[in-house]
C-alpha atoms as a PDB file:
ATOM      1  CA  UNK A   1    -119.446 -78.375  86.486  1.00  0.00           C
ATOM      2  CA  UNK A   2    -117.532 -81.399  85.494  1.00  0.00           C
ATOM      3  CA  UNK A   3    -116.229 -81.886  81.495  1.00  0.00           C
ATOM      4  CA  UNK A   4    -119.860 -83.906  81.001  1.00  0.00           C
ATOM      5  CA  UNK A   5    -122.051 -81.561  82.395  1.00  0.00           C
ATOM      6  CA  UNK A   6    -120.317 -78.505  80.400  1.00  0.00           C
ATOM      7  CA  UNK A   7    -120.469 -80.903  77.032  1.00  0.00           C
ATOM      8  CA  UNK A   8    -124.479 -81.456  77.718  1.00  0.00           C
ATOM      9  CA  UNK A   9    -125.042 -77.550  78.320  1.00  0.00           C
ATOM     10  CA  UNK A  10    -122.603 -75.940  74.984  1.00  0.00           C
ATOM     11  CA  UNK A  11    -124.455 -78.516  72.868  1.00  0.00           C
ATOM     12  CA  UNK A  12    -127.980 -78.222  73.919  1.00  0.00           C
ATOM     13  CA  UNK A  13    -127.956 -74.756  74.613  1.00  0.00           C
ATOM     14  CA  UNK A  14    -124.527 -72.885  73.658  1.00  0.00           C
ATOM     15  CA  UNK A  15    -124.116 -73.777  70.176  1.00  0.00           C
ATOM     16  CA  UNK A  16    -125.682 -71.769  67.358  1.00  0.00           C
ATOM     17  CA  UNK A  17    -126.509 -73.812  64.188  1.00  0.00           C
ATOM     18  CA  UNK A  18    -123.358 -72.168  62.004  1.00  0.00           C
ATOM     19  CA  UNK A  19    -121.017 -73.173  64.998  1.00  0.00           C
ATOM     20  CA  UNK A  20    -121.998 -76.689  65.204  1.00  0.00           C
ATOM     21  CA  UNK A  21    -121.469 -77.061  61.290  1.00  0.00           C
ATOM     22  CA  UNK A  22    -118.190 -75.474  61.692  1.00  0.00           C
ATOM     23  CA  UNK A  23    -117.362 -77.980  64.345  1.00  0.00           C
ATOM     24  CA  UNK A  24    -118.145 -80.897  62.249  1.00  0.00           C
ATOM     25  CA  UNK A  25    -116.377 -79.590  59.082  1.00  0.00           C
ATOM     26  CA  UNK A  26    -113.111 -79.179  61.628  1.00  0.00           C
ATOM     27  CA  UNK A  27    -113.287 -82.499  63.134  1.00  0.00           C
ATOM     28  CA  UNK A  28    -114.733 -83.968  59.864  1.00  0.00           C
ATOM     29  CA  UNK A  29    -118.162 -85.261  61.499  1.00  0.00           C
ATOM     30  CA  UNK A  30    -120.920 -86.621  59.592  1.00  0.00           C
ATOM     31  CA  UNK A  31    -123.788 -84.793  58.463  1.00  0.00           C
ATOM     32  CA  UNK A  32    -125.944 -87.126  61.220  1.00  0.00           C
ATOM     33  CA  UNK A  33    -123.631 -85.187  63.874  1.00  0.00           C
ATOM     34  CA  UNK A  34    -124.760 -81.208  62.296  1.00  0.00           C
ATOM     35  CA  UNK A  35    -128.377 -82.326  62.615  1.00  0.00           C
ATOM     36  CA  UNK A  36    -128.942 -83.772  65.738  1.00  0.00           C
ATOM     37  CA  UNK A  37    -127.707 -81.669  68.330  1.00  0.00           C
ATOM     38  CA  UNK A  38    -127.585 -85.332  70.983  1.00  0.00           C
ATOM     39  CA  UNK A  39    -125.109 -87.504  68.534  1.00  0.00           C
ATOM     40  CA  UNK A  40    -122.731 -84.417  68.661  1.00  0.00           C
ATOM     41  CA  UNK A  41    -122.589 -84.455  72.395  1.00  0.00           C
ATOM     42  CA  UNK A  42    -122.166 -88.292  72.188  1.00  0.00           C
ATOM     43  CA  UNK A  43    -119.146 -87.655  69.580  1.00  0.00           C
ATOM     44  CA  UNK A  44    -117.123 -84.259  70.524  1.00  0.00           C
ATOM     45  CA  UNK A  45    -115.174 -86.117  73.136  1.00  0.00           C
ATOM     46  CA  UNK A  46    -113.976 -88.772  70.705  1.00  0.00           C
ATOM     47  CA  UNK A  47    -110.842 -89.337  68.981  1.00  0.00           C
ATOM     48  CA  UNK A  48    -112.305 -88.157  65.750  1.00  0.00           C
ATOM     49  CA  UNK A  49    -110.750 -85.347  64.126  1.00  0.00           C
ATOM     50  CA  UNK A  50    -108.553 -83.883  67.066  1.00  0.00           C
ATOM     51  CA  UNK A  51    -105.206 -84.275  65.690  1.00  0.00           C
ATOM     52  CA  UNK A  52    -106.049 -82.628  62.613  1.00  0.00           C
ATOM     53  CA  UNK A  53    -108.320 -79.549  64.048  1.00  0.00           C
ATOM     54  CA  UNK A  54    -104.626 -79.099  66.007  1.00  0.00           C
ATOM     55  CA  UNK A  55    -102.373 -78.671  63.276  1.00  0.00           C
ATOM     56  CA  UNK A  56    -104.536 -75.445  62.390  1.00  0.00           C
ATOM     57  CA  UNK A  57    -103.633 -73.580  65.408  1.00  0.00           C
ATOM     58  CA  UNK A  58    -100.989 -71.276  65.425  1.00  0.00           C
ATOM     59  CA  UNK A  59     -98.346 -71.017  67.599  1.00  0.00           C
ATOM     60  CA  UNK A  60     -99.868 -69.115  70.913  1.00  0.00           C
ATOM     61  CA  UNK A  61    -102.928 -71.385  70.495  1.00  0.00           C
ATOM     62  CA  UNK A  62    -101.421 -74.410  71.217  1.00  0.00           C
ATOM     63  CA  UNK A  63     -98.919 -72.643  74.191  1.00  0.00           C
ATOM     64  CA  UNK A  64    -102.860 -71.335  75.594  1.00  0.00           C
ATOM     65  CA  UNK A  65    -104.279 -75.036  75.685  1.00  0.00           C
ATOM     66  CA  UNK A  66    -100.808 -76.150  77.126  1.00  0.00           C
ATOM     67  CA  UNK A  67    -101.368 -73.302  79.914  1.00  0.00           C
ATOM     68  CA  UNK A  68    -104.969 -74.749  80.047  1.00  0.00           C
ATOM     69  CA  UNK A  69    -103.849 -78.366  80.085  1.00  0.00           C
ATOM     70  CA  UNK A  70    -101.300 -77.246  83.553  1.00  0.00           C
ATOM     71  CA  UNK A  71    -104.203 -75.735  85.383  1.00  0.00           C
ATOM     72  CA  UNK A  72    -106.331 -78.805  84.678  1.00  0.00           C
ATOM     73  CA  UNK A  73    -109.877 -76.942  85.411  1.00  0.00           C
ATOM     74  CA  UNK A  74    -112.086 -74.200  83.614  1.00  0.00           C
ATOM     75  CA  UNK A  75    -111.358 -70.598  83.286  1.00  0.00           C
ATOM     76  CA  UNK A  76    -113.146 -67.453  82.323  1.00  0.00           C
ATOM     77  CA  UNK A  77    -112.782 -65.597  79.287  1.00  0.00           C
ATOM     78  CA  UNK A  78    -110.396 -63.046  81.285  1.00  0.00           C
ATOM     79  CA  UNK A  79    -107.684 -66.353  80.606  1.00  0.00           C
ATOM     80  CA  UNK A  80    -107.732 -65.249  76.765  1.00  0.00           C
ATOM     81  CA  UNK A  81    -106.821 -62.108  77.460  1.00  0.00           C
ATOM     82  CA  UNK A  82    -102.690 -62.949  76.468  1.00  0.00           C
ATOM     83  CA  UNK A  83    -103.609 -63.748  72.845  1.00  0.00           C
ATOM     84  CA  UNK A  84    -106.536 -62.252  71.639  1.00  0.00           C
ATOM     85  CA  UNK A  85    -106.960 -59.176  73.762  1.00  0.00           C
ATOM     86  CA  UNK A  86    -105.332 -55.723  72.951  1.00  0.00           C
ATOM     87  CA  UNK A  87    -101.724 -55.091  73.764  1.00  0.00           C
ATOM     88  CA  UNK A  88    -102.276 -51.835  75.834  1.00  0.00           C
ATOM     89  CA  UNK A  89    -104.997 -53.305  77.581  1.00  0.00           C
ATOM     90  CA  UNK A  90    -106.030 -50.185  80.588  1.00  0.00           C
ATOM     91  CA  UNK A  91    -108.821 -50.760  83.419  1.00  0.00           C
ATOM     92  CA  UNK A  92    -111.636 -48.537  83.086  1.00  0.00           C
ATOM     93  CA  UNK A  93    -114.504 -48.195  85.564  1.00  0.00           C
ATOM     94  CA  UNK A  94    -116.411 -47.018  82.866  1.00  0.00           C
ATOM     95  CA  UNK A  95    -116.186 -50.139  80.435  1.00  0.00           C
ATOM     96  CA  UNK A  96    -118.224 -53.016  81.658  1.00  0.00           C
ATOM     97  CA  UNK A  97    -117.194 -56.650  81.397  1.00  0.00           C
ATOM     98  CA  UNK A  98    -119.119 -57.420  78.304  1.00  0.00           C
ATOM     99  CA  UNK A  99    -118.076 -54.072  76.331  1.00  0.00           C
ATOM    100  CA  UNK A 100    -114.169 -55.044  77.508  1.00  0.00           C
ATOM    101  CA  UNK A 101    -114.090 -59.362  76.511  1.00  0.00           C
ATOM    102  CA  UNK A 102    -116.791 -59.140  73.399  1.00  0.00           C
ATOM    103  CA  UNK A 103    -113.979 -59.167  71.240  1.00  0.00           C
ATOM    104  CA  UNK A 104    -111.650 -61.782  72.901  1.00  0.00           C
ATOM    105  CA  UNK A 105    -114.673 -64.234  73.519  1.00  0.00           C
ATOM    106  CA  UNK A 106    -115.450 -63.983  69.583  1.00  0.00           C
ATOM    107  CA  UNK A 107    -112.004 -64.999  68.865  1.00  0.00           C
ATOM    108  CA  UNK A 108    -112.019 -67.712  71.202  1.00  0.00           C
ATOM    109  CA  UNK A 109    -115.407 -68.903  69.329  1.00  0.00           C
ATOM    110  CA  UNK A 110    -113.729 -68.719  66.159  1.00  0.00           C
ATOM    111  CA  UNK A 111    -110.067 -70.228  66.594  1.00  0.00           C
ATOM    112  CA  UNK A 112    -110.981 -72.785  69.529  1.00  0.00           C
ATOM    113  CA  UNK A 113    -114.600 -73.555  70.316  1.00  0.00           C
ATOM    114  CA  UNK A 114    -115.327 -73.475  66.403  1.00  0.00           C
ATOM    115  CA  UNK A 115    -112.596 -75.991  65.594  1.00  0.00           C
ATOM    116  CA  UNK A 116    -113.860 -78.371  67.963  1.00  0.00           C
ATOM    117  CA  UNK A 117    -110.408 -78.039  70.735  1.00  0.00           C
ATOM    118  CA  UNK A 118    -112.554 -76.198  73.672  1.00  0.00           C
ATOM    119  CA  UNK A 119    -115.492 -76.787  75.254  1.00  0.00           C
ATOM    120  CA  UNK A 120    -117.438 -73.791  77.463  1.00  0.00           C
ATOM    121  CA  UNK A 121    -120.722 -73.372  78.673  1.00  0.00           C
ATOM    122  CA  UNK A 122    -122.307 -71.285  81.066  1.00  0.00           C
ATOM    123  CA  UNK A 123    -122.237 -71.630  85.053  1.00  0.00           C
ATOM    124  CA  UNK A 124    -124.642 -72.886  86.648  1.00  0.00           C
ATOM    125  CA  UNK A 125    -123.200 -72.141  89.713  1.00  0.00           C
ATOM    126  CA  UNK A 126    -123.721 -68.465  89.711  1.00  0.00           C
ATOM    127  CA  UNK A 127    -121.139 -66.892  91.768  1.00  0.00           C
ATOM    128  CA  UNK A 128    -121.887 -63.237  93.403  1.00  0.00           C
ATOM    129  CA  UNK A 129    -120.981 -60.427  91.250  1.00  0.00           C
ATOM    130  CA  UNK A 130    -121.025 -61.797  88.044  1.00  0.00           C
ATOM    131  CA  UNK A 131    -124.372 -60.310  86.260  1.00  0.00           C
ATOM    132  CA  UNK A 132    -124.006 -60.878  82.589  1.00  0.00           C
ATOM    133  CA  UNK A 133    -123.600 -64.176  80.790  1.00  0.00           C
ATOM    134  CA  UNK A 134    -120.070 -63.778  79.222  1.00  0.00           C
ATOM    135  CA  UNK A 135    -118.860 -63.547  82.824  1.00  0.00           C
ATOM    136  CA  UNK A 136    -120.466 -66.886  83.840  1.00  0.00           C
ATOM    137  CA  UNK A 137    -119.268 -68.454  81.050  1.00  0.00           C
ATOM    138  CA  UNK A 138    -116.287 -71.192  81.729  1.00  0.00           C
ATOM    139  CA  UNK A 139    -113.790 -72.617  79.336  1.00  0.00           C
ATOM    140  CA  UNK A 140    -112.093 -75.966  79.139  1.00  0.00           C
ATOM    141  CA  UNK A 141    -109.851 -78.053  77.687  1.00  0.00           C
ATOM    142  CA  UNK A 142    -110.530 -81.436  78.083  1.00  0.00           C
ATOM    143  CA  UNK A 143    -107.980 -84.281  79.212  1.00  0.00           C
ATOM    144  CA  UNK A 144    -109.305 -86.480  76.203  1.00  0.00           C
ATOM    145  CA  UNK A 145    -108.108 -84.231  73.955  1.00  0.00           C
ATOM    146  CA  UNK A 146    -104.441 -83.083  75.596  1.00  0.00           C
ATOM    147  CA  UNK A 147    -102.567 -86.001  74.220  1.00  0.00           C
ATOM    148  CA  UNK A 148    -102.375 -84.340  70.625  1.00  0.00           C
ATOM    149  CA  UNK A 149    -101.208 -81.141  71.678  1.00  0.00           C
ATOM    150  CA  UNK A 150     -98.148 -79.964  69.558  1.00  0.00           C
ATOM    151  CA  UNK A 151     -95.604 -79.487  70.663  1.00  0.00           C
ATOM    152  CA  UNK A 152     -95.412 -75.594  71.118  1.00  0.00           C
ATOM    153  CA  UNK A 153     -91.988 -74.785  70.700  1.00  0.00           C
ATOM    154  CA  UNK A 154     -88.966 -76.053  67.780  1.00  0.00           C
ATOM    155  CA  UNK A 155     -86.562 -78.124  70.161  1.00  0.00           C
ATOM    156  CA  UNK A 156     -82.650 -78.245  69.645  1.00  0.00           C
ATOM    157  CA  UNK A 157     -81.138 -81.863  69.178  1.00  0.00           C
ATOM    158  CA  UNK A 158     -77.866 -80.747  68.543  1.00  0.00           C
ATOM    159  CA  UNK A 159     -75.704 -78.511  70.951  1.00  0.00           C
ATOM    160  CA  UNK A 160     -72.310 -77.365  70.731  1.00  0.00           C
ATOM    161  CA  UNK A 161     -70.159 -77.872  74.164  1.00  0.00           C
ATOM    162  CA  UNK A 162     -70.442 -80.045  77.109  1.00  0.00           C
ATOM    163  CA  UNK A 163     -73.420 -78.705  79.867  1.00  0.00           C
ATOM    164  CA  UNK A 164     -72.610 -77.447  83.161  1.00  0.00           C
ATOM    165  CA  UNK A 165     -74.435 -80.074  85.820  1.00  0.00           C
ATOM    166  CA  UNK A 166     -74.084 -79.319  89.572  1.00  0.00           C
ATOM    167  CA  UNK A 167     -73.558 -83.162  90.651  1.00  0.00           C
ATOM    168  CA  UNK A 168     -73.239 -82.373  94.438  1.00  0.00           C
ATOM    169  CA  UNK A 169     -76.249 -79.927  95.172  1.00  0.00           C
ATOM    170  CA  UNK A 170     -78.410 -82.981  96.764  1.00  0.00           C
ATOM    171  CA  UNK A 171     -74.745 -84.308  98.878  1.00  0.00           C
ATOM    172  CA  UNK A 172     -75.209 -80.694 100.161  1.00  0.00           C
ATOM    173  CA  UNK A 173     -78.707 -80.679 100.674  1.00  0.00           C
ATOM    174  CA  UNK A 174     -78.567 -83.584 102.713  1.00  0.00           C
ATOM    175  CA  UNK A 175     -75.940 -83.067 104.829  1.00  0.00           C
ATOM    176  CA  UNK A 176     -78.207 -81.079 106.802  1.00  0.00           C
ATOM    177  CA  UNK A 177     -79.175 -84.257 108.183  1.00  0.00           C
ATOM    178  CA  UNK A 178     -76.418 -84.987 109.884  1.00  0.00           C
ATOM    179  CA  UNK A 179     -75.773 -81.304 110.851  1.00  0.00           C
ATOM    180  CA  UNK A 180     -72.776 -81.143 108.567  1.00  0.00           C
ATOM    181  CA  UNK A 181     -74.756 -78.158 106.697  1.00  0.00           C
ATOM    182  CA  UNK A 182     -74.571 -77.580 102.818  1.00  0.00           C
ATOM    183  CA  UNK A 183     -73.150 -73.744 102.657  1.00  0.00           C
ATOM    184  CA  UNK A 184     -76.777 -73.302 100.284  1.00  0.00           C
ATOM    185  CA  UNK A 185     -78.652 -69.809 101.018  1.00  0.00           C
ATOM    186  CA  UNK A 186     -81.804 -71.003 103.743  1.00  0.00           C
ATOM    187  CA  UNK A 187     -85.092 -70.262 101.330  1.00  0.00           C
ATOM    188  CA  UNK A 188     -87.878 -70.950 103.488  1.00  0.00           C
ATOM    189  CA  UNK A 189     -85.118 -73.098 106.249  1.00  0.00           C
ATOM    190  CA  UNK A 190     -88.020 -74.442 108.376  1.00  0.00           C
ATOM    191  CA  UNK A 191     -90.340 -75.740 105.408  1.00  0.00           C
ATOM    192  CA  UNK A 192     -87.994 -77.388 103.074  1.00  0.00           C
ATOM    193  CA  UNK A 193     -84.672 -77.981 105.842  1.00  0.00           C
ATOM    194  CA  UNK A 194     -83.817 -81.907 105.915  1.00  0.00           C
ATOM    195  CA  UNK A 195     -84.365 -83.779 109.693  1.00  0.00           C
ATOM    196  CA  UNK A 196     -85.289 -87.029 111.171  1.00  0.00           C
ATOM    197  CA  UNK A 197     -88.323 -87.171 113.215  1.00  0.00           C
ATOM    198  CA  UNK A 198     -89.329 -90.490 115.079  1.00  0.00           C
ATOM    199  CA  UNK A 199     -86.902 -92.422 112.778  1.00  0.00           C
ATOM    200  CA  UNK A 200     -88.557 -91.187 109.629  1.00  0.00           C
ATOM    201  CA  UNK A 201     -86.953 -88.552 106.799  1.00  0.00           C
ATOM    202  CA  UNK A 202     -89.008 -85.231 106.890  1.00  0.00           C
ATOM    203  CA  UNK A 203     -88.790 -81.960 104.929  1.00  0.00           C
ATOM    204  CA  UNK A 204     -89.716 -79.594 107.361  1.00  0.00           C
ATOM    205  CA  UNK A 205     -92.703 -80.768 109.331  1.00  0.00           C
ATOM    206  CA  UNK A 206     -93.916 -83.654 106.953  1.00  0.00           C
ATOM    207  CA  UNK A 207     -92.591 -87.213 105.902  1.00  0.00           C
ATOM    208  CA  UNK A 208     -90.381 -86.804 102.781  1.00  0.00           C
ATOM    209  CA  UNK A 209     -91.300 -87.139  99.471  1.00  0.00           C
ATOM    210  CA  UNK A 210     -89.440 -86.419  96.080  1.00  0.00           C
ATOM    211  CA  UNK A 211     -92.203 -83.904  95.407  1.00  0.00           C
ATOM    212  CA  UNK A 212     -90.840 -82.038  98.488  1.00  0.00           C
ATOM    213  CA  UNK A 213     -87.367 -81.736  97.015  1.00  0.00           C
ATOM    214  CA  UNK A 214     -88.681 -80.802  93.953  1.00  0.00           C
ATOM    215  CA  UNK A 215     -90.521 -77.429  95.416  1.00  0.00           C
ATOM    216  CA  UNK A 216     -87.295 -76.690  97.290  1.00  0.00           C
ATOM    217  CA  UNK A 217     -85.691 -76.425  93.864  1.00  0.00           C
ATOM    218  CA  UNK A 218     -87.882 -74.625  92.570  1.00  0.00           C
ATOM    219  CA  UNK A 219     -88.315 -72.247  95.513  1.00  0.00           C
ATOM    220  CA  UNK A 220     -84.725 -71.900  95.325  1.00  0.00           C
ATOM    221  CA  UNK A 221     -84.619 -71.510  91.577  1.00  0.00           C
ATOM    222  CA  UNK A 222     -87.212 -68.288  92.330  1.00  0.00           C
ATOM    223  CA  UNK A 223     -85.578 -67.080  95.080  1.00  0.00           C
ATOM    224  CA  UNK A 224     -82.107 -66.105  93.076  1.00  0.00           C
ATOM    225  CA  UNK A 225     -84.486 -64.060  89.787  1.00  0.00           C
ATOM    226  CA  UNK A 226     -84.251 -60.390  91.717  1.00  0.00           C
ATOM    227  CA  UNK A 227     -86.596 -59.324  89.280  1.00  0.00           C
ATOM    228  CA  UNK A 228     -89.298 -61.886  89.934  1.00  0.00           C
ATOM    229  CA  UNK A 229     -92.427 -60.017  90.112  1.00  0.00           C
ATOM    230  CA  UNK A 230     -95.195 -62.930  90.789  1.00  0.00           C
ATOM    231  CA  UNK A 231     -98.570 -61.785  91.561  1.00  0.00           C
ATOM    232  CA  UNK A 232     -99.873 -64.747  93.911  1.00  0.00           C
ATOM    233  CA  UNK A 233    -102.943 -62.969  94.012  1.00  0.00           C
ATOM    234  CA  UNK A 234    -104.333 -63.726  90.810  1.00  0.00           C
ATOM    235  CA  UNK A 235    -105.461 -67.452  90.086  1.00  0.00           C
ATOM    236  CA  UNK A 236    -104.929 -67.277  86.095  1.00  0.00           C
ATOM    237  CA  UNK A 237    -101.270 -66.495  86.463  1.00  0.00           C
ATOM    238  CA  UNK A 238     -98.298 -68.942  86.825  1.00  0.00           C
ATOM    239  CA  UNK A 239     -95.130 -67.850  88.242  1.00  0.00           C
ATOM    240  CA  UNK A 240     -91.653 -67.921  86.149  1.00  0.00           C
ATOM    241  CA  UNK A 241     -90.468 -71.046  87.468  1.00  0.00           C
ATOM    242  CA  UNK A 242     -93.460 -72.871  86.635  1.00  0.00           C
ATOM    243  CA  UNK A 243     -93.611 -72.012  83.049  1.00  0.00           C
ATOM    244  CA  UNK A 244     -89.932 -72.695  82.434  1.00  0.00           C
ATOM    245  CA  UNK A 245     -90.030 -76.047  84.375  1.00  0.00           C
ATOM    246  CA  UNK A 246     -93.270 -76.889  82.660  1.00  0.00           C
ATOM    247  CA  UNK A 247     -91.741 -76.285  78.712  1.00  0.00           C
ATOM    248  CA  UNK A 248     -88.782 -78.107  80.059  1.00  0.00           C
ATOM    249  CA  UNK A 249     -90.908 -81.106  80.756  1.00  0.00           C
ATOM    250  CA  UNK A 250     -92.022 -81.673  77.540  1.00  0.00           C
ATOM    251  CA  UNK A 251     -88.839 -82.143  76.011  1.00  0.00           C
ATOM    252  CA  UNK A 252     -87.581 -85.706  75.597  1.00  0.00           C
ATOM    253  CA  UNK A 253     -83.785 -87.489  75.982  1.00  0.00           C
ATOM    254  CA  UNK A 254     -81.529 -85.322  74.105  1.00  0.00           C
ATOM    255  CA  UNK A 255     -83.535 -81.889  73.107  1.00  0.00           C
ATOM    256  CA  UNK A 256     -82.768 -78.756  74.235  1.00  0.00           C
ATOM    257  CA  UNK A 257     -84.377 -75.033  74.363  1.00  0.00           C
ATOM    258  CA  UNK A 258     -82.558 -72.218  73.977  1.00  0.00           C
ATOM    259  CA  UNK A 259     -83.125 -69.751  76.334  1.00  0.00           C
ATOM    260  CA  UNK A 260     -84.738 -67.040  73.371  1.00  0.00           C
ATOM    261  CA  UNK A 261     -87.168 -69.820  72.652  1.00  0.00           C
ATOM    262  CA  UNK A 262     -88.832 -69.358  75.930  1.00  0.00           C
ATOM    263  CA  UNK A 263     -90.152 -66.166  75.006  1.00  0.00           C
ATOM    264  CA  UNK A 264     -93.889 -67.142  73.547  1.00  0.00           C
ATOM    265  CA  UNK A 265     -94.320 -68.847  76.690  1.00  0.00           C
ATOM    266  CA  UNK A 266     -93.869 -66.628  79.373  1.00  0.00           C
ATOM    267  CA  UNK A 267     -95.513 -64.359  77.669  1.00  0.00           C
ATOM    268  CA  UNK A 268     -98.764 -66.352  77.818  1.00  0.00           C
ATOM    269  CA  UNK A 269     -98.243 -68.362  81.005  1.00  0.00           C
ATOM    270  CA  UNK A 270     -96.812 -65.343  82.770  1.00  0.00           C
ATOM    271  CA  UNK A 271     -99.709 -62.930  81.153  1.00  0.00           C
ATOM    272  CA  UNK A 272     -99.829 -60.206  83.785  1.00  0.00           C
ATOM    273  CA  UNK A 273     -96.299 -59.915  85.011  1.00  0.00           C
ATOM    274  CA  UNK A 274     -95.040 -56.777  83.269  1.00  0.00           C
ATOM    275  CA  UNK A 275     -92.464 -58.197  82.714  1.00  0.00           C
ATOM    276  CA  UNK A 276     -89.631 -55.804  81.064  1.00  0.00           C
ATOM    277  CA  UNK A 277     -88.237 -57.574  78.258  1.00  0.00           C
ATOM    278  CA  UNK A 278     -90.129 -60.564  77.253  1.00  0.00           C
ATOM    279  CA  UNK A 279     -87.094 -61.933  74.967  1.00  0.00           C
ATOM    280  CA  UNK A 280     -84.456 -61.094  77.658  1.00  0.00           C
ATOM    281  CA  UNK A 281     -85.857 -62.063  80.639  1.00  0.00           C
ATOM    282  CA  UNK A 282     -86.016 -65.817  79.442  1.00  0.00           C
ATOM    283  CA  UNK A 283     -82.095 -65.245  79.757  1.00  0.00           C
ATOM    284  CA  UNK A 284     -81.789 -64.345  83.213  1.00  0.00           C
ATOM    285  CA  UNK A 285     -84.203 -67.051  84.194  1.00  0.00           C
ATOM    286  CA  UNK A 286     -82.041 -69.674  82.635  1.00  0.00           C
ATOM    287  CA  UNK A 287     -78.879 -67.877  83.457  1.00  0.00           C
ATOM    288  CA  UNK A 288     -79.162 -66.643  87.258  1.00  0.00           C
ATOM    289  CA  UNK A 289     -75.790 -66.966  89.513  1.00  0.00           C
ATOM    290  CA  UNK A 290     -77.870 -68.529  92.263  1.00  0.00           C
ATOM    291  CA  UNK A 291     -79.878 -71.128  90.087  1.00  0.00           C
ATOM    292  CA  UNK A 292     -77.233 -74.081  89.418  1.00  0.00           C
ATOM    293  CA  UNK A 293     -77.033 -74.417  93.355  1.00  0.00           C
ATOM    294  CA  UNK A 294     -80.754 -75.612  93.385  1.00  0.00           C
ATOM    295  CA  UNK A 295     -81.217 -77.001  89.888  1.00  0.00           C
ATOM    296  CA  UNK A 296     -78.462 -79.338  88.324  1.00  0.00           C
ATOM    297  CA  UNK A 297     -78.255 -77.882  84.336  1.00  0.00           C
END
């Protein structure tokens, strides 16, 4: 279902009267909008109201839609699992799906869909398996609305002491070109190793691209946290790397995070990990002995 289909379904069919005043009253929406069930459909994906319905979300709300705004496509209500659902959350073959995500998907209704930030409908592709309506349901956070995110975290502009900055990891990296070598660990050699083919740069196999250099970084960056525990398996995770490199991204010329600060989101990106120390492990991310080959600091 594409962002206009799911927006025709939630407001024909989703919405209950009490939630469609309570998105009008967050986005501040006319009365014309509460009674007529087609001009809200025409008006949710507007401007109208966004910004403000942001500013009430706390802190792991806004690092959720950021995690929803990476994977750029629906989810199920398992995704809300990092912020609403218990702490000591234990499988059970006794506790069906509905019994175990009631809770979560009321507290999604309340905080997200309610304020008018999320959109969700049910499937109407119905996939095998999935025999009650909360599983069907999908969740999304649409692109019209991700430029007024917050900014989830408080960013540093002032730092004491000069950075470290590792000027001559690409010189290295591409003196595999000519042989010469780099002296940098091989992570994956034959995917990401530097080589001319017919007169044309490749990474491994394929015609270079910055993109290319980027995942050797990164792949390089994983390879030296020991403790990494990734599950590739599941779709609604996203490994270390990508969570740091995607809070990173957000900051502009001259702000900084310190490594603490990381904390709120792995813990939501990274929901699933186990990982042991939520506050400490942002540390060893940012601080591994192996990382300032790959990534200059």
């Amino acid at each position: 279902m594409n962002t206009s289909e799911i927006v025709a379904r939630m407001c024909s069919k989703e919405l209950s009267t009490a939630d469609i005043n309570a998105i009008c009253k967050a986005r501040g929406f006319s009365p014309n909008e509460a009674k007529n069930r087609k001009f809200l459909e025409n008006f949710i994906l507007s401007d109208h109201g966004v910004a403000e319905a942001m500013d009430t979300l706390t802190q792991e709300e806004i690092i959720v839609l950021h995690a929803l705004k990476q994977k750029s496509r629906a989810v199920d209500i398992p995704f809300f699992d990092c912020i609403y659902g218990p702490p000591d959350r234990k499988f059970s073959w006794s506790t069906t799906f509905t019994k175990k995500y009631k809770d979560v998907f009321k507290q999604v209704k309340q905080s997200l869909i309610r304020r008018g930030v999320l959109l969700f409908a049910e499937d109407t592709v119905v996939a095998w398996g999935k025999n009650t309506k909360l599983e069907r349901l999908i969740f999304l956070f649409p692109a019209e609305f991700q430029k007024f995110l917050p900014f989830p975290l408080e960013p540093i502009r002032n730092i004491s002491g000069p950075g470290n900055s590792n000027e001559s990891v690409l010189r290295k990296k591409l003196l595999e070109i000519t042989g010469g070598g780099g002296n940098l660990p091989v992570i994956d050699g034959e995917e990401f190793k530097l080589n001319v083919m017919d007169k044309e740069l490749c990474m491994g196999k394929k015609a270079f691209k910055a993109e290319y250099l980027h995942k050797w970084q990164k792949a390089g960056w994983a390879g030296a946290l020991a403790k990494q525990k990734a599950d590739k398996l599941r779709a609604e995770r996203f490994c270390l790397t990508d969570a740091v490199s995607y809070a990173f991204s957000l900051l502009r010329p001259d702000e900084w995070l310190a490594a603490g600060q990381l904390g709120p989101v792995l813990k939501i990106f990274c929901h699933g990990l186990h990982l042991d120390d939520v506050h400490q492990y942002p540390c060893e991310i940012c601080h591994s002995p192996r990382m300032s080959q790959y990534i200059r600091l």
